[in-house]
C-alpha atoms as a PDB file:
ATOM      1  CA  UNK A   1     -18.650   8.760 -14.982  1.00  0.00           C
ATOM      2  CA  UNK A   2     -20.304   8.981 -11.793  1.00  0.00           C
ATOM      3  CA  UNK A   3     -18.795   8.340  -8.386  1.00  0.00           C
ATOM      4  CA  UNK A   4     -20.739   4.670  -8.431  1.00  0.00           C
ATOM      5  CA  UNK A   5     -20.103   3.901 -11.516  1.00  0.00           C
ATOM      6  CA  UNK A   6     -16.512   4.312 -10.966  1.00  0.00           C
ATOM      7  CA  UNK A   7     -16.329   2.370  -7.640  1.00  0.00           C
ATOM      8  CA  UNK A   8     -18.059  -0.208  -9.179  1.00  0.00           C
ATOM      9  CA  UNK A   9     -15.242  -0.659 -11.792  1.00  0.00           C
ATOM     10  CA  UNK A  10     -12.527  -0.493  -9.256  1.00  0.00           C
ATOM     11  CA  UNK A  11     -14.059  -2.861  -6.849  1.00  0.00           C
ATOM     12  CA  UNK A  12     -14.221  -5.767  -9.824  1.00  0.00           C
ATOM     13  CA  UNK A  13     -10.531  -5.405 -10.330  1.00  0.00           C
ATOM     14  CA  UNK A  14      -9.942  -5.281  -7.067  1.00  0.00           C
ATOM     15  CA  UNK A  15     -12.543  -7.803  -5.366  1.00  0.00           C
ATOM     16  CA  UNK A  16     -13.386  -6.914  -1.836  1.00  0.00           C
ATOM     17  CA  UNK A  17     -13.546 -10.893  -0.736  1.00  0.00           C
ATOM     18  CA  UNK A  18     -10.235 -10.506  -0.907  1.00  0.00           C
ATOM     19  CA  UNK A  19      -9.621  -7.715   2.307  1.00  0.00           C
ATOM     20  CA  UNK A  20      -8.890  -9.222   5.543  1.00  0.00           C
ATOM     21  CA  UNK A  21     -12.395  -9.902   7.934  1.00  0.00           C
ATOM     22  CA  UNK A  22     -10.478  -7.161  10.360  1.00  0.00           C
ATOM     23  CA  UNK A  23     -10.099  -4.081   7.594  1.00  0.00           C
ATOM     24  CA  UNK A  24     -12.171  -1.553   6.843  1.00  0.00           C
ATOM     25  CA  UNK A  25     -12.145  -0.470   3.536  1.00  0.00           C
ATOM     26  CA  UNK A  26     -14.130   0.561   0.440  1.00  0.00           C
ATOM     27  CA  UNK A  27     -16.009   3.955   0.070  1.00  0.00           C
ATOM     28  CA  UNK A  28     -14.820   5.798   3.292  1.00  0.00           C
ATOM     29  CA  UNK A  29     -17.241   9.041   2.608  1.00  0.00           C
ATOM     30  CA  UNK A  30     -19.803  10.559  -0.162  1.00  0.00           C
ATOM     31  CA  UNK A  31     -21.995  12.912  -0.288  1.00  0.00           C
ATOM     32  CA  UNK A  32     -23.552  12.256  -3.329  1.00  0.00           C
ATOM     33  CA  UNK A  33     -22.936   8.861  -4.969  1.00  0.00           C
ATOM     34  CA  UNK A  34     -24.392  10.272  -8.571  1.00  0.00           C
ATOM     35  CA  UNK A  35     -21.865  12.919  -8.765  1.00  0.00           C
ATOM     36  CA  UNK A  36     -19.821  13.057 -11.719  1.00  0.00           C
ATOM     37  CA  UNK A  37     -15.948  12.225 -11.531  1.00  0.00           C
ATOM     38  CA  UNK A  38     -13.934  14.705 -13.434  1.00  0.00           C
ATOM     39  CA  UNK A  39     -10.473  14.899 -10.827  1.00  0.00           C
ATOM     40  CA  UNK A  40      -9.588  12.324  -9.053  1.00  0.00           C
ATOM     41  CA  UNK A  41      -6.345  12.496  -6.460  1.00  0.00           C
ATOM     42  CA  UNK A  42      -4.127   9.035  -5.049  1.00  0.00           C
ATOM     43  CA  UNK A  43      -2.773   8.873  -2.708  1.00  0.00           C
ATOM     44  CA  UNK A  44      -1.111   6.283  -0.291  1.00  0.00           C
ATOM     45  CA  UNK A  45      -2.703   7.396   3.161  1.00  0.00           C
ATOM     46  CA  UNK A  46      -5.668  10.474   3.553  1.00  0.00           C
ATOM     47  CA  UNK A  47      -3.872  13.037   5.637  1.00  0.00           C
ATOM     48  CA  UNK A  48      -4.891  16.550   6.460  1.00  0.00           C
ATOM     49  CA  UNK A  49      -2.337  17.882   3.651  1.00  0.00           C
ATOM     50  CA  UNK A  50      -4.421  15.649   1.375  1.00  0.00           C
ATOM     51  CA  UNK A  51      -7.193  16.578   2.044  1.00  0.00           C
ATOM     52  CA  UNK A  52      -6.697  20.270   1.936  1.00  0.00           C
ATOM     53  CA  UNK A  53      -5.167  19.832  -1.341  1.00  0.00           C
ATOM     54  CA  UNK A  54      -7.874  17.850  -2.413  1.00  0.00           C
ATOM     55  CA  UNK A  55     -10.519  20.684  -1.448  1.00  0.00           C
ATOM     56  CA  UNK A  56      -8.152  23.659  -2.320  1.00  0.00           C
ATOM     57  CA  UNK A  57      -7.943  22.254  -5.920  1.00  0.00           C
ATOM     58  CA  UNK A  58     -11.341  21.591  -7.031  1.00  0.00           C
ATOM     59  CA  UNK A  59     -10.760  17.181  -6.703  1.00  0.00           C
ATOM     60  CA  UNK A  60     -13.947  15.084  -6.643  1.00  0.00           C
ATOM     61  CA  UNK A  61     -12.540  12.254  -5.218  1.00  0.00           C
ATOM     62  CA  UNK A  62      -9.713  10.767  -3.028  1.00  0.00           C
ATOM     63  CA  UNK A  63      -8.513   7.265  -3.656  1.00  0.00           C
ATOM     64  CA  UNK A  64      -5.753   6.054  -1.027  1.00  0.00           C
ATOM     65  CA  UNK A  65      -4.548   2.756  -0.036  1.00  0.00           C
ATOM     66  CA  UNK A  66      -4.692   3.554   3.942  1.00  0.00           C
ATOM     67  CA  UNK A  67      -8.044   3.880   5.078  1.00  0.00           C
ATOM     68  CA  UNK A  68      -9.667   6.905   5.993  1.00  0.00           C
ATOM     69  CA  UNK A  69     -11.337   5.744   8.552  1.00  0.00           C
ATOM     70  CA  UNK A  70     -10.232   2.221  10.123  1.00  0.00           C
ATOM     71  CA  UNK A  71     -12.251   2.475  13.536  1.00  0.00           C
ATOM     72  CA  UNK A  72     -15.864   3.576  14.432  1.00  0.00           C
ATOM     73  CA  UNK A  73     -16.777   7.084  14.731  1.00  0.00           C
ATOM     74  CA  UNK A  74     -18.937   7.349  17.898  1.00  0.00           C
ATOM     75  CA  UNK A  75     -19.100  11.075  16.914  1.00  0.00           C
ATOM     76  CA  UNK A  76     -18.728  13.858  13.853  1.00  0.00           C
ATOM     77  CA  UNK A  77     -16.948  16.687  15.418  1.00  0.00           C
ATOM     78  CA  UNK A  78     -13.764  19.148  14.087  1.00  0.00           C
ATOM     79  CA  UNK A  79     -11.523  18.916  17.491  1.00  0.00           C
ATOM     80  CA  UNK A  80     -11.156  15.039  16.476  1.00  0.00           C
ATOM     81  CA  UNK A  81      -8.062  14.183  13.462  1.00  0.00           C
ATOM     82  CA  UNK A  82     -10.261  11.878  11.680  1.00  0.00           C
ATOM     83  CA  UNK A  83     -13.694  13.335  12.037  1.00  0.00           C
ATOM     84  CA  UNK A  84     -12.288  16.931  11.022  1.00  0.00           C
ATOM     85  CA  UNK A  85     -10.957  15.656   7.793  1.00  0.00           C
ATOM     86  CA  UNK A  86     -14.636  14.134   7.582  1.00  0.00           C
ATOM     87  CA  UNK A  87     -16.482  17.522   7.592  1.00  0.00           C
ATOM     88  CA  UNK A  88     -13.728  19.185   5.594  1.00  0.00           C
ATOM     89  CA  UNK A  89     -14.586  16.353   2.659  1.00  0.00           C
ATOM     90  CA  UNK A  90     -18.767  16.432   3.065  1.00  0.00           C
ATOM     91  CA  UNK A  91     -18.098  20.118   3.014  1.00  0.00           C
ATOM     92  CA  UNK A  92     -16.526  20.135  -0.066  1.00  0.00           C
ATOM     93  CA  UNK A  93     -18.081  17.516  -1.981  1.00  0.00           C
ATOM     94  CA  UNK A  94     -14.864  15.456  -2.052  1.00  0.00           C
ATOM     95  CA  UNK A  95     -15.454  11.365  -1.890  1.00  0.00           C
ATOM     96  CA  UNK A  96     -13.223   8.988  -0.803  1.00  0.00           C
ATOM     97  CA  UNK A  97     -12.209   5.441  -1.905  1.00  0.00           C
ATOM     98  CA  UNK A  98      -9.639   3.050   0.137  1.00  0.00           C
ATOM     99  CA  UNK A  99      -8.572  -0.278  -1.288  1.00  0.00           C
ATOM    100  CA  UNK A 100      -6.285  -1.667   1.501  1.00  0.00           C
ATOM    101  CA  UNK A 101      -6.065  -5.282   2.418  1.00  0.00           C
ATOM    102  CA  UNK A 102      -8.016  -6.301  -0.901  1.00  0.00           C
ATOM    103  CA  UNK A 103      -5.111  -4.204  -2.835  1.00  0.00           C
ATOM    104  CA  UNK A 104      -2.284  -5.957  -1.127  1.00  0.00           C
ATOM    105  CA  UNK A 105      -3.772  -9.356  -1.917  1.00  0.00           C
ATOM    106  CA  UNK A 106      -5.082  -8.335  -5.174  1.00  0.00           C
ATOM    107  CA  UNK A 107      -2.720  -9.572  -8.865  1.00  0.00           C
ATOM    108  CA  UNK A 108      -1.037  -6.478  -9.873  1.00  0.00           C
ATOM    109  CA  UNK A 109      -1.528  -4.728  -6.229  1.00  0.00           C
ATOM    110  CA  UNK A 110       0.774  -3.703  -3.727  1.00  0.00           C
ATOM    111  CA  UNK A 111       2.927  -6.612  -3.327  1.00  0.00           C
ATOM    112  CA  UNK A 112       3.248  -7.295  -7.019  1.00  0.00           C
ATOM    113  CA  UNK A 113       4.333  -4.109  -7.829  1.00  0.00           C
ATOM    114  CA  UNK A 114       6.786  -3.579  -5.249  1.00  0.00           C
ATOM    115  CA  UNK A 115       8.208  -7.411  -6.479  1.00  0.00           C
ATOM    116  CA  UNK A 116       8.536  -5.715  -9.783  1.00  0.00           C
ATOM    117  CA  UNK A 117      10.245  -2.590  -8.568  1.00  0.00           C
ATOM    118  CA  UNK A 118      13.240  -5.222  -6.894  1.00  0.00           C
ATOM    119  CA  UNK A 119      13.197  -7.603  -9.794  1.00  0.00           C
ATOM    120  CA  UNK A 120      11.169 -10.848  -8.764  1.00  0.00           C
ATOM    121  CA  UNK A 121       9.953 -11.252 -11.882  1.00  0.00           C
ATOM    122  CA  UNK A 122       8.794 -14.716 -11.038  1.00  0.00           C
ATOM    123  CA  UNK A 123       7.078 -14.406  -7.695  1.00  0.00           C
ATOM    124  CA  UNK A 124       3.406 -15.525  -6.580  1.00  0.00           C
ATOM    125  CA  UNK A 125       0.937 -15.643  -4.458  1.00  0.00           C
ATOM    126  CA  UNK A 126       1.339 -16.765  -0.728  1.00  0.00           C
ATOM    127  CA  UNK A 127      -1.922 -19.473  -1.102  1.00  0.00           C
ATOM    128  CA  UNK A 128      -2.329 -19.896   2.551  1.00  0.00           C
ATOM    129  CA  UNK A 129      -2.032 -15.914   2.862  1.00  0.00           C
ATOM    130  CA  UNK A 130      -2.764 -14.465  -0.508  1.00  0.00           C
ATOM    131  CA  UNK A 131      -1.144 -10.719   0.776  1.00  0.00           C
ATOM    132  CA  UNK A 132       2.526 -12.246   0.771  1.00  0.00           C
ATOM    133  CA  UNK A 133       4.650 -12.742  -2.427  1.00  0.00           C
ATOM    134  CA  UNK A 134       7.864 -15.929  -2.840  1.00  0.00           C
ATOM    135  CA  UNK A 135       9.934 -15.412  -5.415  1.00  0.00           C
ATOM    136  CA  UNK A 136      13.713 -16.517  -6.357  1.00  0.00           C
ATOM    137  CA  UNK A 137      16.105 -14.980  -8.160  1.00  0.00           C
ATOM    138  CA  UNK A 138      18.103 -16.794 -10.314  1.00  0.00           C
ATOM    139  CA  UNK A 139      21.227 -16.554  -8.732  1.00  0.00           C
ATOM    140  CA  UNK A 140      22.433 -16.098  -4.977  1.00  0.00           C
ATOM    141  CA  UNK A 141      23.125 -12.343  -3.889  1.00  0.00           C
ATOM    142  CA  UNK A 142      25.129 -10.844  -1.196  1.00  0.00           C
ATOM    143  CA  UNK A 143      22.915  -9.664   1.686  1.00  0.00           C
ATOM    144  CA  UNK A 144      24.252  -6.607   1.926  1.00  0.00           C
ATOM    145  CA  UNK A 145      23.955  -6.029  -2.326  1.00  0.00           C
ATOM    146  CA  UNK A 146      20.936  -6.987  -1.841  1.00  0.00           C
ATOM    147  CA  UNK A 147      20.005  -4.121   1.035  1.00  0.00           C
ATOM    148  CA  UNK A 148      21.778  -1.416  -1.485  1.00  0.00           C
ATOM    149  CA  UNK A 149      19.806  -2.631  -4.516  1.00  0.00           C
ATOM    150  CA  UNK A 150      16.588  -2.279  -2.821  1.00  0.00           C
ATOM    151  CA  UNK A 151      17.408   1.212  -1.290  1.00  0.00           C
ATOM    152  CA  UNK A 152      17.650   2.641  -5.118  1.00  0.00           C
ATOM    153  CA  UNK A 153      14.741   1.027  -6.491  1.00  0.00           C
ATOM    154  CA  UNK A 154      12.780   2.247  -3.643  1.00  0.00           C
ATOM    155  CA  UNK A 155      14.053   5.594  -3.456  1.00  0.00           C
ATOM    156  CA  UNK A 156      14.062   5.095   0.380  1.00  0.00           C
ATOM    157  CA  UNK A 157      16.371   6.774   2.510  1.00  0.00           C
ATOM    158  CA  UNK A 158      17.585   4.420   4.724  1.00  0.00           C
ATOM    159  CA  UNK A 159      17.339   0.427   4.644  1.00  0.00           C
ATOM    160  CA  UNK A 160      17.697  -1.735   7.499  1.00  0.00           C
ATOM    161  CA  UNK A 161      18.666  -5.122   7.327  1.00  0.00           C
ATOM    162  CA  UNK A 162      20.154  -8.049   9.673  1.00  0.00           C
ATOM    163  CA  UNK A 163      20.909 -11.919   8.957  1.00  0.00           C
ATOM    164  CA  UNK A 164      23.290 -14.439   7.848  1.00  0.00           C
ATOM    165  CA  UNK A 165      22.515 -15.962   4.790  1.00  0.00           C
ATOM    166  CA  UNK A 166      22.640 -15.179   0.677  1.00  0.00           C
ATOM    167  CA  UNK A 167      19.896 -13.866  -1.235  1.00  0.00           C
ATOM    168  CA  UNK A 168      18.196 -16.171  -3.252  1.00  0.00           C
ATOM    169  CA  UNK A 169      14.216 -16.730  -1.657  1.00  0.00           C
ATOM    170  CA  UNK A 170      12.555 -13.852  -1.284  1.00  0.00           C
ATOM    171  CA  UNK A 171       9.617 -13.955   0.712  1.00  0.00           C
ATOM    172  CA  UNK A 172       7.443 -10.252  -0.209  1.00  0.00           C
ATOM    173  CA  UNK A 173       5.478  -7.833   1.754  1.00  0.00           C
ATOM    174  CA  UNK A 174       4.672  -4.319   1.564  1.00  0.00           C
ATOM    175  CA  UNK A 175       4.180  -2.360   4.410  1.00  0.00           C
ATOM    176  CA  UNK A 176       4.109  -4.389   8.276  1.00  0.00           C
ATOM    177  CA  UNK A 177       5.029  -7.815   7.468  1.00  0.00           C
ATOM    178  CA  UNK A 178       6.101  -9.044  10.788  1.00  0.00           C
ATOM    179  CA  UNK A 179       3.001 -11.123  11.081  1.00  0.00           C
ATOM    180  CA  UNK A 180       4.076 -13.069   7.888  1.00  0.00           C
ATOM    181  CA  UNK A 181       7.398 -14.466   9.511  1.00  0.00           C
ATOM    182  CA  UNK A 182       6.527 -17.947   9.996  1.00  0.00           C
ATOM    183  CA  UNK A 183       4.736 -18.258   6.277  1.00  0.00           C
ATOM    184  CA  UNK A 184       7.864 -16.768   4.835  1.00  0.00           C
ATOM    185  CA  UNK A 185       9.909 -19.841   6.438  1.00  0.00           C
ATOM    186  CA  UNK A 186       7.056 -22.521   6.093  1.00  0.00           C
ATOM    187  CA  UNK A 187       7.706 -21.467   2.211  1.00  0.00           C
ATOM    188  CA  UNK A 188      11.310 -21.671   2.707  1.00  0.00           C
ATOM    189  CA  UNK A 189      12.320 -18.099   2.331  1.00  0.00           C
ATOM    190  CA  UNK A 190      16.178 -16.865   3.217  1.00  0.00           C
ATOM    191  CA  UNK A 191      14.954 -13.475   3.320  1.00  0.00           C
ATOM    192  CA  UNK A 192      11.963 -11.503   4.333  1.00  0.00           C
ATOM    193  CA  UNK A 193      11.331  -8.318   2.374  1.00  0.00           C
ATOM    194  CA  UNK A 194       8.754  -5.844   3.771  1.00  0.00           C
ATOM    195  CA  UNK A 195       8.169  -2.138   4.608  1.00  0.00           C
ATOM    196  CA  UNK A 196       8.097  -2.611   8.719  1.00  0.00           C
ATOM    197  CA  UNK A 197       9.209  -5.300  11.732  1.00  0.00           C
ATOM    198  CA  UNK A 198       9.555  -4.423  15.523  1.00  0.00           C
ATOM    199  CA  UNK A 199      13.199  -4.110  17.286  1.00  0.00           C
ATOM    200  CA  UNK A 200      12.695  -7.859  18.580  1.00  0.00           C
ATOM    201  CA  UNK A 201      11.831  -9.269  15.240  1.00  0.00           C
ATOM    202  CA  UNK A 202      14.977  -7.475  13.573  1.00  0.00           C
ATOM    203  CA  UNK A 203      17.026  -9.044  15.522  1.00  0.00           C
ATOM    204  CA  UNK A 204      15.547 -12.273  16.413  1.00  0.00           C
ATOM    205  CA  UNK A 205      14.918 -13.182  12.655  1.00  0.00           C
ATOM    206  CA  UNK A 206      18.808 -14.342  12.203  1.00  0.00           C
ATOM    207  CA  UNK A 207      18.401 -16.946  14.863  1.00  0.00           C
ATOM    208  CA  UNK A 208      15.341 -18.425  12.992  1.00  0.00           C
ATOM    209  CA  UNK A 209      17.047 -18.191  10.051  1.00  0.00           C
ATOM    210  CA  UNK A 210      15.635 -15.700   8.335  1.00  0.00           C
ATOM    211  CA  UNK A 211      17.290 -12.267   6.533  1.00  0.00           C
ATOM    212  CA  UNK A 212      15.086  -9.386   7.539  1.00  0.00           C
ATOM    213  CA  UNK A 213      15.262  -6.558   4.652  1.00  0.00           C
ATOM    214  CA  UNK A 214      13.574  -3.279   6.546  1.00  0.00           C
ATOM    215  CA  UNK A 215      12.746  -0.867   3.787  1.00  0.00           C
ATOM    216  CA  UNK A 216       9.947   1.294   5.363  1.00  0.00           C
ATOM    217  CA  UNK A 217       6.245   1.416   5.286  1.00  0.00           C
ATOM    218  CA  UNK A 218       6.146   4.260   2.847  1.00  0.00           C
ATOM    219  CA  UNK A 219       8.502   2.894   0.418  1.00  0.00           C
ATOM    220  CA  UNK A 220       6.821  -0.548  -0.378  1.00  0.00           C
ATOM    221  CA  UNK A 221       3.594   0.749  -0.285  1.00  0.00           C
ATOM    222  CA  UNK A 222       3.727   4.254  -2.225  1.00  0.00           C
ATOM    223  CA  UNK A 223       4.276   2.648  -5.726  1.00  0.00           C
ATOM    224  CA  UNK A 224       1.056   0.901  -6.054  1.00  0.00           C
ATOM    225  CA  UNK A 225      -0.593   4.563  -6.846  1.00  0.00           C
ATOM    226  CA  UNK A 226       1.019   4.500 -10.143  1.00  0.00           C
ATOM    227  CA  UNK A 227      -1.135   1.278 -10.737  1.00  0.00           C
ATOM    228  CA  UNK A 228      -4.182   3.124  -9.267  1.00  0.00           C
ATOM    229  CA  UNK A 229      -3.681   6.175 -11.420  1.00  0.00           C
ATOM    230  CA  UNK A 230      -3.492   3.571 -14.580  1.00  0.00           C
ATOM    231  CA  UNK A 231      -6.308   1.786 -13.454  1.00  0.00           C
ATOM    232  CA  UNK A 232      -8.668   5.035 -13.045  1.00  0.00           C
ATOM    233  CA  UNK A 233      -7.450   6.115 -16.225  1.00  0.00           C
ATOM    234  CA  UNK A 234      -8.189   2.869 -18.231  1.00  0.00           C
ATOM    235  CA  UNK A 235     -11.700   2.924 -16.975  1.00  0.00           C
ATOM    236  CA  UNK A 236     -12.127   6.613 -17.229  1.00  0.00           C
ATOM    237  CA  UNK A 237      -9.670   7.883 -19.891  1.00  0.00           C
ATOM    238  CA  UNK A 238     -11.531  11.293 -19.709  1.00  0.00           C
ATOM    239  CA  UNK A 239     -10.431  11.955 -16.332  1.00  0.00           C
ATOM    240  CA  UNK A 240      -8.037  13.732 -14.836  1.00  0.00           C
ATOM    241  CA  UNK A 241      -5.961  11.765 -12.308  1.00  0.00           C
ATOM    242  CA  UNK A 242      -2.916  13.346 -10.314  1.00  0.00           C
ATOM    243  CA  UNK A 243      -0.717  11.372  -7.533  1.00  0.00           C
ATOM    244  CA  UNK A 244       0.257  13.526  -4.309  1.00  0.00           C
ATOM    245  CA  UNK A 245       2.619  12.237  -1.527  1.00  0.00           C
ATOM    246  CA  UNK A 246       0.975  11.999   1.744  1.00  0.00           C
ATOM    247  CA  UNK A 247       4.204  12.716   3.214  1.00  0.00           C
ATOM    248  CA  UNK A 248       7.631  13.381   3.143  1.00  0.00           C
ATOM    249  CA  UNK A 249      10.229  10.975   4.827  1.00  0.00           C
ATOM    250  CA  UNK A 250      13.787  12.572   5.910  1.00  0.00           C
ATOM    251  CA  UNK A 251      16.223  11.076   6.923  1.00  0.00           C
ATOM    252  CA  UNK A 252      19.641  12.275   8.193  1.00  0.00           C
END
């Protein structure tokens, strides 16, 4: 299958009228459009340890959730982050995909998986702001349960969490969801989950009265490659598709 053909494929299952007007995503670099996809690495963001892996390993093509590039380039030069990784990929012959606001927002993306992963079996779409996820379990849970629950799923290393109430409403969003506060009580959410909020939000949320669930960017966001990896493979059963970890989170 050729790098084309393949984007193609991805972009009807994951429609790019659905990305926000302010993203930037799609097909981020490629040299040659008609070359055929054999390897094919995921990945959640495109960082220089990607990339060199990527190159170092014979890969055809990148496919990450972050964009590669998210601002314009007013030059193509090797002492700039993003334009280095650039060159390194023309170099090599190495094309990138990113599906980022379109994959949040997208059935079966981001935000669906990561509802999975905590057990909202039950949860749809936001249909003011298709990104978010409400779903309910079906009985109350302790905050704190709650918290400790989604640190396992996750495999995240530290959770952070502040409010009042029970469980019950779950409002859902991967990644920075502090923009997302007021839909999540408009919908009548107890409790936001999402990967990211600032200090002020944290601890303002209580007094709104909201639960804030913190379980880092990383964490809700990573799983989706899985569903990347399955969706390259159902097109392209031929391929060979590996998963790499942009990065490693510690905590101590």
């Amino acid at each position: 299958m050729k790098i084309c053909e393949l984007y193609k494929e991805l972009g009807a299952k994951y429609p790019s009228a659905l990305s926000c007007d302010w993203d930037n995503d799609g097909i981020m670099c490629a040299d040659n459009l008609s070359r055929e996809v054999k390897r094919v690495l995921v990945a959640l963001d495109v960082t220089e340890n990607v990339v060199d892996y990527a190159v170092n390993n014979g890969f055809d093509l990148i496919i990450s959730h972050h964009p590669l590039v998210f601002s314009s380039q007013k030059s193509l030069v090797e002492s700039k982050y993003t334009q280095r990784k650039l060159i390194k990929l023309v170099k090599a012959g190495v094309s990138v995909f990113s599906f980022h606001t379109r994959l949040d927002a997208v059935g079966g993306g981001v935000n669906d998986v990561l509802c999975g992963l905590v057990g909202l079996e039950n949860a749809v779409a936001d249909e003011v702001d298709p990104v978010g996820r409400i779903g309910e379990f079906d009985a109350e849970k302790e905050l704190s349960t709650f918290a400790e629950n989604i640190k396992k799923a996750l495999k995240t290393p530290v959770v952070l969490y502040n409010g009042r109430k029970p469980v019950k409403k779950v409002y859902v969003v991967g990644g920075d969801g502090k923009s997302l506060i007021s839909r999540a009580l408009a919908l009548g959410a107890d409790t936001l989950l999402t990967g990211r909020v600032s200090y002020n939000t944290l601890i303002d949320a209580s007094d709104m009265g909201l639960n804030i669930v913190e379980a880092g960017h990383f964490f809700t966001e990573n799983p989706v490659c899985q569903k990347i990896k399955d969706d390259v493979l159902a097109i392209s059963p031929s391929a060979e598709v590996e998963i790499f970890n942009s990065f490693e989170i510690k905590a101590v």
